[in-house]
N, C-alpha and C. Protein backbone atom coordinates (compact mmCIF):
# COMPACT_ATOMS: atom_id res chain seq x y z
N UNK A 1 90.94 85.40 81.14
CA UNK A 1 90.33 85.82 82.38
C UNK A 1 90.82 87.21 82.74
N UNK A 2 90.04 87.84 83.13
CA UNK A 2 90.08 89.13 83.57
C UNK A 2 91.55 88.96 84.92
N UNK A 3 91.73 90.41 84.63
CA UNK A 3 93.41 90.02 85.24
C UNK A 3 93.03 91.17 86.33
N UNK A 4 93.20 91.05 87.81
CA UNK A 4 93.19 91.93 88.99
C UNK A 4 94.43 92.15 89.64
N UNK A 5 94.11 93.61 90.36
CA UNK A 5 95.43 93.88 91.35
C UNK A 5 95.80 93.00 92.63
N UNK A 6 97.06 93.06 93.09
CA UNK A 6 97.08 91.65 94.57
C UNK A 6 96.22 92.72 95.31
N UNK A 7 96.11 93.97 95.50
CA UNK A 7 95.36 94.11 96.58
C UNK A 7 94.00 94.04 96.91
N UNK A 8 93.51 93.60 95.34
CA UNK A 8 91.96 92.82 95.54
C UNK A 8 91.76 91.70 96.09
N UNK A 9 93.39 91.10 96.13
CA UNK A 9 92.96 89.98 96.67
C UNK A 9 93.99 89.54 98.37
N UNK A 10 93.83 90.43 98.98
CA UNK A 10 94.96 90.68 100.25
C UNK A 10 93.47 90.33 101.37
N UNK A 11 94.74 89.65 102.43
CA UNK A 11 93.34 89.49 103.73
C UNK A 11 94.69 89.78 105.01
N UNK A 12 94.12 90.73 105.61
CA UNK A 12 94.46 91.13 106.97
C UNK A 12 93.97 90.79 108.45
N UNK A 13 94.62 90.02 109.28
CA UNK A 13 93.66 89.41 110.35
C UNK A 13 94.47 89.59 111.24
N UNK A 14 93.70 90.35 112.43
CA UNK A 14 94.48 91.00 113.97
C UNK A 14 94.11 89.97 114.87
N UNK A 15 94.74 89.41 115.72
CA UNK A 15 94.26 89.03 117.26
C UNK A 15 95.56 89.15 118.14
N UNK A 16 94.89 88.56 119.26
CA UNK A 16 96.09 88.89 120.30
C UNK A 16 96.56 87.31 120.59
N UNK A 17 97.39 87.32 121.37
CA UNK A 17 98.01 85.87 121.52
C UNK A 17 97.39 85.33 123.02
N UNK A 18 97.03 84.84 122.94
CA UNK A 18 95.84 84.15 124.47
C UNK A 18 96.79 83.14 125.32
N UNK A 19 97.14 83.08 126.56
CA UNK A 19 97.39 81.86 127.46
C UNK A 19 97.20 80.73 126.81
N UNK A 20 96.39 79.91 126.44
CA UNK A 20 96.41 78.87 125.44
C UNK A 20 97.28 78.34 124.52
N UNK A 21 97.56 79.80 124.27
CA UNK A 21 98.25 79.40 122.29
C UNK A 21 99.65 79.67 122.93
N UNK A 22 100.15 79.60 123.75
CA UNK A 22 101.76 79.58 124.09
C UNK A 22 101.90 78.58 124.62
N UNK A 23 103.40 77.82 124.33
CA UNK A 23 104.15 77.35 124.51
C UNK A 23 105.01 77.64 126.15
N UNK A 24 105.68 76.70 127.15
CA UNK A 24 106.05 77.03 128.35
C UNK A 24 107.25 78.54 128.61
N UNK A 25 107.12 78.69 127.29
CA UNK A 25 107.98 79.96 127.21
C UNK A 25 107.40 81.43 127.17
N UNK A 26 106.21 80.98 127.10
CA UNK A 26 105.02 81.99 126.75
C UNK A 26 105.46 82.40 125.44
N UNK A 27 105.72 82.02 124.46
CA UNK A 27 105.67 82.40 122.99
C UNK A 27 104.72 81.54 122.38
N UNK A 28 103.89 82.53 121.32
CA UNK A 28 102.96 81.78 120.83
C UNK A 28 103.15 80.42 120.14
N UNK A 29 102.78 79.00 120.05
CA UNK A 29 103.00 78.22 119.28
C UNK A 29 103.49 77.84 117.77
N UNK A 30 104.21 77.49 117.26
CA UNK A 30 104.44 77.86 116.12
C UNK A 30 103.31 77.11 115.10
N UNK A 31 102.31 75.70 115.90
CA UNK A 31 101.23 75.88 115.24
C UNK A 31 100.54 76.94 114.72
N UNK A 32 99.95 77.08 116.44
CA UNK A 32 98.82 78.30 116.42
C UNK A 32 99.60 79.33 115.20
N UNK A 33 100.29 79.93 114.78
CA UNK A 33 100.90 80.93 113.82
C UNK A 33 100.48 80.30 112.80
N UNK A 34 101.04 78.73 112.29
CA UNK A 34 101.03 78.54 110.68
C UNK A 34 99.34 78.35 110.94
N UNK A 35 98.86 78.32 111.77
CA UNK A 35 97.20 77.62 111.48
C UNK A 35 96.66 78.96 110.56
N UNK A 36 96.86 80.08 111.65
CA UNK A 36 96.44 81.51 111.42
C UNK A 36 97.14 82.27 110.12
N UNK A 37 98.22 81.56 109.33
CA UNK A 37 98.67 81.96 107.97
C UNK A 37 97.80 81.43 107.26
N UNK A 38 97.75 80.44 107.63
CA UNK A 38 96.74 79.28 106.37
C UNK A 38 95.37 79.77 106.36
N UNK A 39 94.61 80.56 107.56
CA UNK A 39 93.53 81.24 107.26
C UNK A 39 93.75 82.63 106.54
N UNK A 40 94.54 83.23 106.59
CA UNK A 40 94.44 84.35 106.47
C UNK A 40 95.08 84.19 104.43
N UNK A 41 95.93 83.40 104.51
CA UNK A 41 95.72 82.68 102.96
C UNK A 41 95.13 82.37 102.30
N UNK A 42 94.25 81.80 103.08
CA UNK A 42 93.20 80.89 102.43
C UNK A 42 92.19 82.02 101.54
N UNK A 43 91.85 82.95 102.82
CA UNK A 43 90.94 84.36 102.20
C UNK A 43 91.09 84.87 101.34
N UNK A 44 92.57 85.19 101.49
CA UNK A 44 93.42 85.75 100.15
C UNK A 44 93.09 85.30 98.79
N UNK A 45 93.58 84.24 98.92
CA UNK A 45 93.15 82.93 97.77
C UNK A 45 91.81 83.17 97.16
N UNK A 46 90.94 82.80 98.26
CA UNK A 46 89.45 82.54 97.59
C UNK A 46 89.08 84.70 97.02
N UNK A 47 89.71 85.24 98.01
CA UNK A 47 89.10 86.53 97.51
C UNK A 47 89.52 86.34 95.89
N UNK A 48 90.56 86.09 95.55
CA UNK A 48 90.97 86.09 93.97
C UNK A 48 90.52 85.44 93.07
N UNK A 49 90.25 84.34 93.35
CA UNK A 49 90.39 83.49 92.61
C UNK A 49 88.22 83.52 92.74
N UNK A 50 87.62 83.48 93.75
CA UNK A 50 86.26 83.54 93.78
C UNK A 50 85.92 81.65 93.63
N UNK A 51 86.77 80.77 94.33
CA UNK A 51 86.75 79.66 94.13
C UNK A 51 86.60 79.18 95.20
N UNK A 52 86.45 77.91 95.23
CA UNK A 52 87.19 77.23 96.59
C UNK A 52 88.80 76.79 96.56
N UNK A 53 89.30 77.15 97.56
CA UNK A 53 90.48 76.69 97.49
C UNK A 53 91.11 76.17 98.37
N UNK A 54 92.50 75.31 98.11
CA UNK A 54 92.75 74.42 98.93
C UNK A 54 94.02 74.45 99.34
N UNK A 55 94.71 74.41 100.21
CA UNK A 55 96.54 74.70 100.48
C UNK A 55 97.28 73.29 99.79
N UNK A 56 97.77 73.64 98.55
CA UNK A 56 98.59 72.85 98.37
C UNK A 56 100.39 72.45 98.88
N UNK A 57 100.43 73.85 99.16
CA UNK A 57 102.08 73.76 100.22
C UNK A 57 101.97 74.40 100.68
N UNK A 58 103.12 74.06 101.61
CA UNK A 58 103.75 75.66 102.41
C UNK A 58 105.12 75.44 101.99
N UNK A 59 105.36 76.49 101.11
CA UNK A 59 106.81 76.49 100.54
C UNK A 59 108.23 76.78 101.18
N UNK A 60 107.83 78.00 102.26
CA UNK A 60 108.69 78.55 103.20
C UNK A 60 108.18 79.31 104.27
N UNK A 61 108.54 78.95 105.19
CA UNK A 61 108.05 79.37 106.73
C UNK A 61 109.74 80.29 107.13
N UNK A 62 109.63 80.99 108.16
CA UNK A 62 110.54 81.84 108.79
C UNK A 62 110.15 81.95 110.03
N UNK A 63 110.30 81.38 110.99
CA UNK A 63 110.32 82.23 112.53
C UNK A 63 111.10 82.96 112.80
N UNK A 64 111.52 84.03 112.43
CA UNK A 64 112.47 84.90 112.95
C UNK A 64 112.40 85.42 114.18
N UNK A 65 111.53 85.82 114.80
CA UNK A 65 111.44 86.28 116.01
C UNK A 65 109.92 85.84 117.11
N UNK A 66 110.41 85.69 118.09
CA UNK A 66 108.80 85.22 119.47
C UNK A 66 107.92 85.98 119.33
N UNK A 67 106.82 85.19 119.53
CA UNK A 67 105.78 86.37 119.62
C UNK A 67 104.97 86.05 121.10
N UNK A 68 105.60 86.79 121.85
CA UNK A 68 105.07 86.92 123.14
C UNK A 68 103.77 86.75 123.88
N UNK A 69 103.70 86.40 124.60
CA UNK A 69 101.67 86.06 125.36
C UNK A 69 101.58 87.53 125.50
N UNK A 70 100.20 87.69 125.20
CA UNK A 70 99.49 89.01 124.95
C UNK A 70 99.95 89.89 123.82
N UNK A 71 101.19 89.49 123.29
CA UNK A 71 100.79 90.18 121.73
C UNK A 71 99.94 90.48 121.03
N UNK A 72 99.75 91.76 120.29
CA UNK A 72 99.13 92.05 119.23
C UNK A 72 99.91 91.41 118.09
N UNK A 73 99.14 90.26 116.91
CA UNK A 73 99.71 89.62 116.27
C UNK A 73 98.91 90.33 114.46
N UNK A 74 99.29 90.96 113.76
CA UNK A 74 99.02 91.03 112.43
C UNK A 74 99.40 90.18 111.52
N UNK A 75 98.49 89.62 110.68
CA UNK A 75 99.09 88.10 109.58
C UNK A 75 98.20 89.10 108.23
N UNK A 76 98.59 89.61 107.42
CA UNK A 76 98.98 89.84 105.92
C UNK A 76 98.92 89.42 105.07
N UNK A 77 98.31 88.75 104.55
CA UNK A 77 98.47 87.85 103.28
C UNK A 77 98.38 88.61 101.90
N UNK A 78 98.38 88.15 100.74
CA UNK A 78 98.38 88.66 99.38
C UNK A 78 99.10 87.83 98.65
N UNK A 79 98.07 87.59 97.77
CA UNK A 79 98.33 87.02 96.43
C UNK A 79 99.59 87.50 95.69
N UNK A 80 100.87 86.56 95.32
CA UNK A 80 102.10 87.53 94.87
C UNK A 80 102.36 86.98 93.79
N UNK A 81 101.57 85.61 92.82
CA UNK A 81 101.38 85.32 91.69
C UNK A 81 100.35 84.30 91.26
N UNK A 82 99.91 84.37 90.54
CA UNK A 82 98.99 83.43 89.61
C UNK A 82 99.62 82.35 88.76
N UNK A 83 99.19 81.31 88.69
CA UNK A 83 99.58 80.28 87.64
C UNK A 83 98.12 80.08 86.66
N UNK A 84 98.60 78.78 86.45
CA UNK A 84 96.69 78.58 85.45
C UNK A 84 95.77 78.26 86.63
N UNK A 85 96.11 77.35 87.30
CA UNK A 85 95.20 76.69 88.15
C UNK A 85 95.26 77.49 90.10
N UNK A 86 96.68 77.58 90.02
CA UNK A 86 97.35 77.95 91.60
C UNK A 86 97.87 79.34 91.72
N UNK A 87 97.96 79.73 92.94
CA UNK A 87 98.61 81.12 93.00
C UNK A 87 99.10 80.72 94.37
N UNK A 88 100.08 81.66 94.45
CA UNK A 88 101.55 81.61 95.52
C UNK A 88 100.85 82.96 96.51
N UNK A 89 101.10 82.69 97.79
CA UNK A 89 100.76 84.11 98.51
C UNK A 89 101.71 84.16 99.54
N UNK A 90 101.92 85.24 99.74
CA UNK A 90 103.14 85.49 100.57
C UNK A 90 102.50 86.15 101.56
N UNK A 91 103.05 86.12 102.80
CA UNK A 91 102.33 86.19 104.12
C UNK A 91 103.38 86.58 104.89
N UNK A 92 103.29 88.33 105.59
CA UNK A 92 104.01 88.90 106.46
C UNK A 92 103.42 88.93 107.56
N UNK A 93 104.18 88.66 108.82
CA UNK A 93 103.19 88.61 109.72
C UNK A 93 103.84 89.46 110.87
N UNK A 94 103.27 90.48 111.58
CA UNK A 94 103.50 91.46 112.24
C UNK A 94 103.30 91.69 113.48
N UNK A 95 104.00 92.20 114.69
CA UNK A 95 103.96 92.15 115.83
C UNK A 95 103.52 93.60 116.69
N UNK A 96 102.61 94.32 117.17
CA UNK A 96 102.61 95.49 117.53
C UNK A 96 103.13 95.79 118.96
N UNK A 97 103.77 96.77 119.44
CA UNK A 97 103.80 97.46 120.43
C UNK A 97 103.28 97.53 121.50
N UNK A 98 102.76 97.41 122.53
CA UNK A 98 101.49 97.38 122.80
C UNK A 98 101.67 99.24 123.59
N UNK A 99 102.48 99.86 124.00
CA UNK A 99 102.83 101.10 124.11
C UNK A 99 103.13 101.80 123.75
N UNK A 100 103.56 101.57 122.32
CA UNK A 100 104.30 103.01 121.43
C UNK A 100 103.41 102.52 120.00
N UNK A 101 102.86 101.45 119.86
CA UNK A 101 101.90 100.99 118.78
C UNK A 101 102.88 100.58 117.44
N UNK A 102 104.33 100.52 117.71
CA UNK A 102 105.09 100.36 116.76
C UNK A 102 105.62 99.01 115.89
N UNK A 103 104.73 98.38 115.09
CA UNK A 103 104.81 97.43 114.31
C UNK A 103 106.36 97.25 113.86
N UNK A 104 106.46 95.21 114.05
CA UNK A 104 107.69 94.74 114.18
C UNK A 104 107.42 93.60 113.06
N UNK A 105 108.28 93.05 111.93
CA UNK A 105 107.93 92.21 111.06
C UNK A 105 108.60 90.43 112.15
N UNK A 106 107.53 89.71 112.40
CA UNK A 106 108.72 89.04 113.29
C UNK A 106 108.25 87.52 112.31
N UNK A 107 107.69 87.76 111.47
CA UNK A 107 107.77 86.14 110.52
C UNK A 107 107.27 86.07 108.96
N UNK A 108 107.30 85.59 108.43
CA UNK A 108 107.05 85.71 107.07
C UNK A 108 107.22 83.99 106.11
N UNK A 109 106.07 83.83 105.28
CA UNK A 109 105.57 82.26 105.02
C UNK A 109 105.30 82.50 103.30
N UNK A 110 105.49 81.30 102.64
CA UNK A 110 104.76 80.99 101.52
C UNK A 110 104.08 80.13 101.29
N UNK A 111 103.25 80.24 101.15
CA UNK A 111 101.50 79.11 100.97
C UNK A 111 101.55 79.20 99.48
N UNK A 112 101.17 78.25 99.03
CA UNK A 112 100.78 77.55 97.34
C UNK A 112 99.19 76.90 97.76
N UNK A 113 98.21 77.86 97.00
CA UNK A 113 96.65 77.18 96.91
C UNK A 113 96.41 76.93 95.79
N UNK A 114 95.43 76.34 95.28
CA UNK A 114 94.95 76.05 94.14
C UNK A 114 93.74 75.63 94.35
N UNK A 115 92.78 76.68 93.12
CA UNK A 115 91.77 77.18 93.37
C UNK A 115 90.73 75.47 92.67
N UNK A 116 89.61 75.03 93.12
CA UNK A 116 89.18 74.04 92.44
C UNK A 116 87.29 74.17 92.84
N UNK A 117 86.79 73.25 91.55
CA UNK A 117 85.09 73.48 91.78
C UNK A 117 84.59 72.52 92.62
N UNK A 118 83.52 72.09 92.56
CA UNK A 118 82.52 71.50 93.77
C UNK A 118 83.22 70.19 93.87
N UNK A 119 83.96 69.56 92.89
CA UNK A 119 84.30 68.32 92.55
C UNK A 119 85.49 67.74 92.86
N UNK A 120 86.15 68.85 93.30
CA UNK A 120 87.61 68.78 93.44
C UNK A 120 88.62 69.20 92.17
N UNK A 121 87.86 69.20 91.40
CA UNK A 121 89.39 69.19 90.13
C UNK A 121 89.51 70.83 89.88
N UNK A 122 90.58 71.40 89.71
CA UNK A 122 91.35 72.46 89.38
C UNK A 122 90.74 73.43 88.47
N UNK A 123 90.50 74.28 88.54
CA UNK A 123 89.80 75.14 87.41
C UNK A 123 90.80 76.61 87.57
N UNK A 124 90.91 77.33 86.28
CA UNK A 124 91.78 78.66 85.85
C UNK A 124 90.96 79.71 86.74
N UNK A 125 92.19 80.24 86.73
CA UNK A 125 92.23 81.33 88.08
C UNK A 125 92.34 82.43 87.22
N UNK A 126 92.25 84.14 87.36
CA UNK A 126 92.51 85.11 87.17
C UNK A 126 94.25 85.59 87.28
N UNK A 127 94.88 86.23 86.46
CA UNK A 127 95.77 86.60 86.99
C UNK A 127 95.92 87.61 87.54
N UNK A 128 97.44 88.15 87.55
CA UNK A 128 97.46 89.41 88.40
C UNK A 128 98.54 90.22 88.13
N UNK A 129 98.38 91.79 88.37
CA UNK A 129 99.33 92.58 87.50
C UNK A 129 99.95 93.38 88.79
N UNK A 130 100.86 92.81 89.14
CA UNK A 130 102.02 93.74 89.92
C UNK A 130 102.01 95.26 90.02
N UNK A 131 102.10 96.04 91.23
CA UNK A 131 101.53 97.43 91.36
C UNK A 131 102.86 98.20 92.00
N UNK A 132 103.25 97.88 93.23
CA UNK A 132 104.15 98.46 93.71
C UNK A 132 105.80 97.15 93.12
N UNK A 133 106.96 98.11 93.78
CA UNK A 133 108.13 97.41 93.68
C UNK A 133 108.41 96.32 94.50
N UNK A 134 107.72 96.00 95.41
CA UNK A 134 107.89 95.23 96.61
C UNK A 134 106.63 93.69 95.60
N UNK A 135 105.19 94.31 95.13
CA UNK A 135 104.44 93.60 94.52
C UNK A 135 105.81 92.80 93.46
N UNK A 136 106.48 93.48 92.42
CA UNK A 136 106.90 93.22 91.30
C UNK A 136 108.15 91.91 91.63
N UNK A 137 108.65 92.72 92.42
CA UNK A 137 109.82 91.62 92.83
C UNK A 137 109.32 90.35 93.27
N UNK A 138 108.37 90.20 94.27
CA UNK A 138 108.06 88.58 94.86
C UNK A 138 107.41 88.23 93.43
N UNK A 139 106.42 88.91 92.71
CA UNK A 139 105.81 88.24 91.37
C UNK A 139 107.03 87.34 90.89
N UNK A 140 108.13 88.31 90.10
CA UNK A 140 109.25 87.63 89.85
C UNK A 140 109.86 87.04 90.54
N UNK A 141 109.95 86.79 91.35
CA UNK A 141 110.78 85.22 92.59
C UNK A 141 109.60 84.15 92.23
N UNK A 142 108.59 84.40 91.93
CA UNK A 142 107.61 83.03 92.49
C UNK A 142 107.80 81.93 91.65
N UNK A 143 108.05 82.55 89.83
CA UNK A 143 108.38 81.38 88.64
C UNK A 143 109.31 80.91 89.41
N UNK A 144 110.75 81.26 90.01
CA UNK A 144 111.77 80.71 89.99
C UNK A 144 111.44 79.55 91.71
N UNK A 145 110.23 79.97 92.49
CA UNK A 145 110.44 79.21 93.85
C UNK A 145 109.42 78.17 93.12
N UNK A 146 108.86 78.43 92.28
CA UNK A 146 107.97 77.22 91.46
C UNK A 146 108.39 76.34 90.68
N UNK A 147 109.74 76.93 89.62
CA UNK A 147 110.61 75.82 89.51
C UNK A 147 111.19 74.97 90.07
N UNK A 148 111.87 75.33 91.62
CA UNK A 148 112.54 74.91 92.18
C UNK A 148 111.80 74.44 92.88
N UNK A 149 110.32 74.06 92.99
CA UNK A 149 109.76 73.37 93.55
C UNK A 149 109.50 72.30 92.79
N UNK A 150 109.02 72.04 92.01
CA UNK A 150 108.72 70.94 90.91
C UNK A 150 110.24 70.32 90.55
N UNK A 151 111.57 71.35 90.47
CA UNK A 151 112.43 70.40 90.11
C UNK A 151 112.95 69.54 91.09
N UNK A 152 112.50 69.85 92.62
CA UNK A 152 112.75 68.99 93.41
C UNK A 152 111.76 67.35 93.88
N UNK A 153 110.34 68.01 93.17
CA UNK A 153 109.75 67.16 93.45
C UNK A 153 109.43 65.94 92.75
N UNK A 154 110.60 66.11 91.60
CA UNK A 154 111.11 65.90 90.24
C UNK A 154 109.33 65.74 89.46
N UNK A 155 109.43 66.65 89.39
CA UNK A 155 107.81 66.92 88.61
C UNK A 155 108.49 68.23 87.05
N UNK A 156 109.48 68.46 86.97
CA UNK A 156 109.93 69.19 85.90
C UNK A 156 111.23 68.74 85.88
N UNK A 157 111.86 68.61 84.74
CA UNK A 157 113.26 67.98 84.43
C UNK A 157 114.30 69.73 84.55
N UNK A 158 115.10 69.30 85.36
CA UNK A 158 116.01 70.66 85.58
C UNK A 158 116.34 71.82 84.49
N UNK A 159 116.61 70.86 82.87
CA UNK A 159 116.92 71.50 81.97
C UNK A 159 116.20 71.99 81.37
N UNK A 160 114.62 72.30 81.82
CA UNK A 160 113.49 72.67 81.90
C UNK A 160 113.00 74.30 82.73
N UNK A 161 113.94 74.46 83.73
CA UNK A 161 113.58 75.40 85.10
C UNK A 161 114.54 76.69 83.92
N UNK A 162 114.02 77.62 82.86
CA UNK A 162 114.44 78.62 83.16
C UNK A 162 115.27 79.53 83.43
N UNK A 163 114.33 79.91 84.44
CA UNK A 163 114.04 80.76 85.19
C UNK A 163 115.47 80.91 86.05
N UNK A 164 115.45 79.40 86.90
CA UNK A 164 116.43 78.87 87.97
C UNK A 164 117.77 78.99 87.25
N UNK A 165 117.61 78.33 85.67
CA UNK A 165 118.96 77.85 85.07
C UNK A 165 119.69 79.57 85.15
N UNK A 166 118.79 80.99 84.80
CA UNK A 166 119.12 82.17 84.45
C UNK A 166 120.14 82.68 86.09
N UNK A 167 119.80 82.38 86.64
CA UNK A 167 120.39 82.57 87.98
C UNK A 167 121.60 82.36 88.19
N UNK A 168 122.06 81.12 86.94
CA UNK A 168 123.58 80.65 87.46
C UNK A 168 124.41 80.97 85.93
N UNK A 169 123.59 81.21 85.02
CA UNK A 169 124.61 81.05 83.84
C UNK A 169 124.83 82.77 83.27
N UNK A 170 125.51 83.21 83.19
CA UNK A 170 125.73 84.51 82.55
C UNK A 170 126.15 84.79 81.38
C-alpha cells in the first residue's frame, strides 16, 4: 500500500468551551474533552486510512491543566503510526489566549483506531513515513506503547515485546 505523510492525515478542530460543557468549577468536563479527541481522531484516522474506522483504545489521556468556560479550545490530532490493520494517533490539545492569542498545550491523549469495511472485519491500512523530529520520535514510541499494550493484555508473551525488552537490557 501506498505509504503517506501524518500530515495527510492530521484533523484540527477549534471551539470554545460553552456553559454546558463545564463542570461546577467552570472547567470544561473531562468528558466533553475525551468526546472531542475521539472526533477529532476519528477524522484523522478515516482521513488515512480512507476507511471506516473505529476507536479501539484510549491508551493515555493527560489532564494537565483546566480548561476554563469560554476558552478557546484547539484538539490536533495526527496519525503517529500505522500497523497492518490499526494506527495510533496522538492528540495535542491546545488552549488560546483570548487577549494576547497565545497558545498553551494544556492536554495530550492516545487513541488506537482500526480501520474496518462495511462488515466490520479489519482491512490493511496505508502506512506512514515520519517527516519532522517530533513526527519520528512518537513513530518510534508507538511499537514500544503497543507492546506494552498487548503484553498487558496478555495478548503477546513478554519475551516477545522487543522493542520494550531493548529499554532495559544493555
Amino acid at each position: 500500500m501506498q505509504s503517506k505523510y501524518p500530515s495527510d492525515s492530521a484533523c484540527t478542530m477549534t471551539d470554545l468551551v460553552l456553559p454546558g460543557e463545564t463542570n461546577p468549577l467552570n472547567n470544561l468536563f473531562g468528558g466533553e474533552l475525551l468526546a472531542r479527541m475521539d472526533r477529532a481522531a476519528s477524522i484523522a484516522a478515516r482521513r488515512h486510512s480512507r476507511r471506516i474506522v473505529v476507536t479501539a483504545s484510549v491508551n493515555h489521556v493527560a489532564f494537565n491543566r483546566a480548561i476554563l468556560l469560554g476558552s478557546v479550545v484547539t484538539v490536533e490530532a495526527k496519525v503517529s503510526r500505522t500497523f497492518r490493520t490499526s494506527m495510533e494517533i496522538f492528540i495535542d490539545v491546545w488552549t488560546e489566549d483570548r487577549e494576547s492569542g497565545t497558545r498553551t498545550k494544556a492536554n495530550e491523549a492516545i487513541y488506537t483506531f482500526v480501520a474496518v469495511d462495511e462488515t466490520g472485519r479489519p482491512v490493511e491500512i496505508p502506512t506512514i513515513e515520519p517527516q519532522t523530529e517530533l513526527e519520528k520520535q512518537r513513530y518510534e514510541a508507538a511499537l514500544r506503547r503497543k507492546q506494552l499494550s498487548l503484553v498487558l493484555a496478555g495478548k503477546m508473551n513478554p519475551s516477545e515485546a522487543t522493542e520494550l525488552k531493548a529499554l532495559f537490557v544493555q
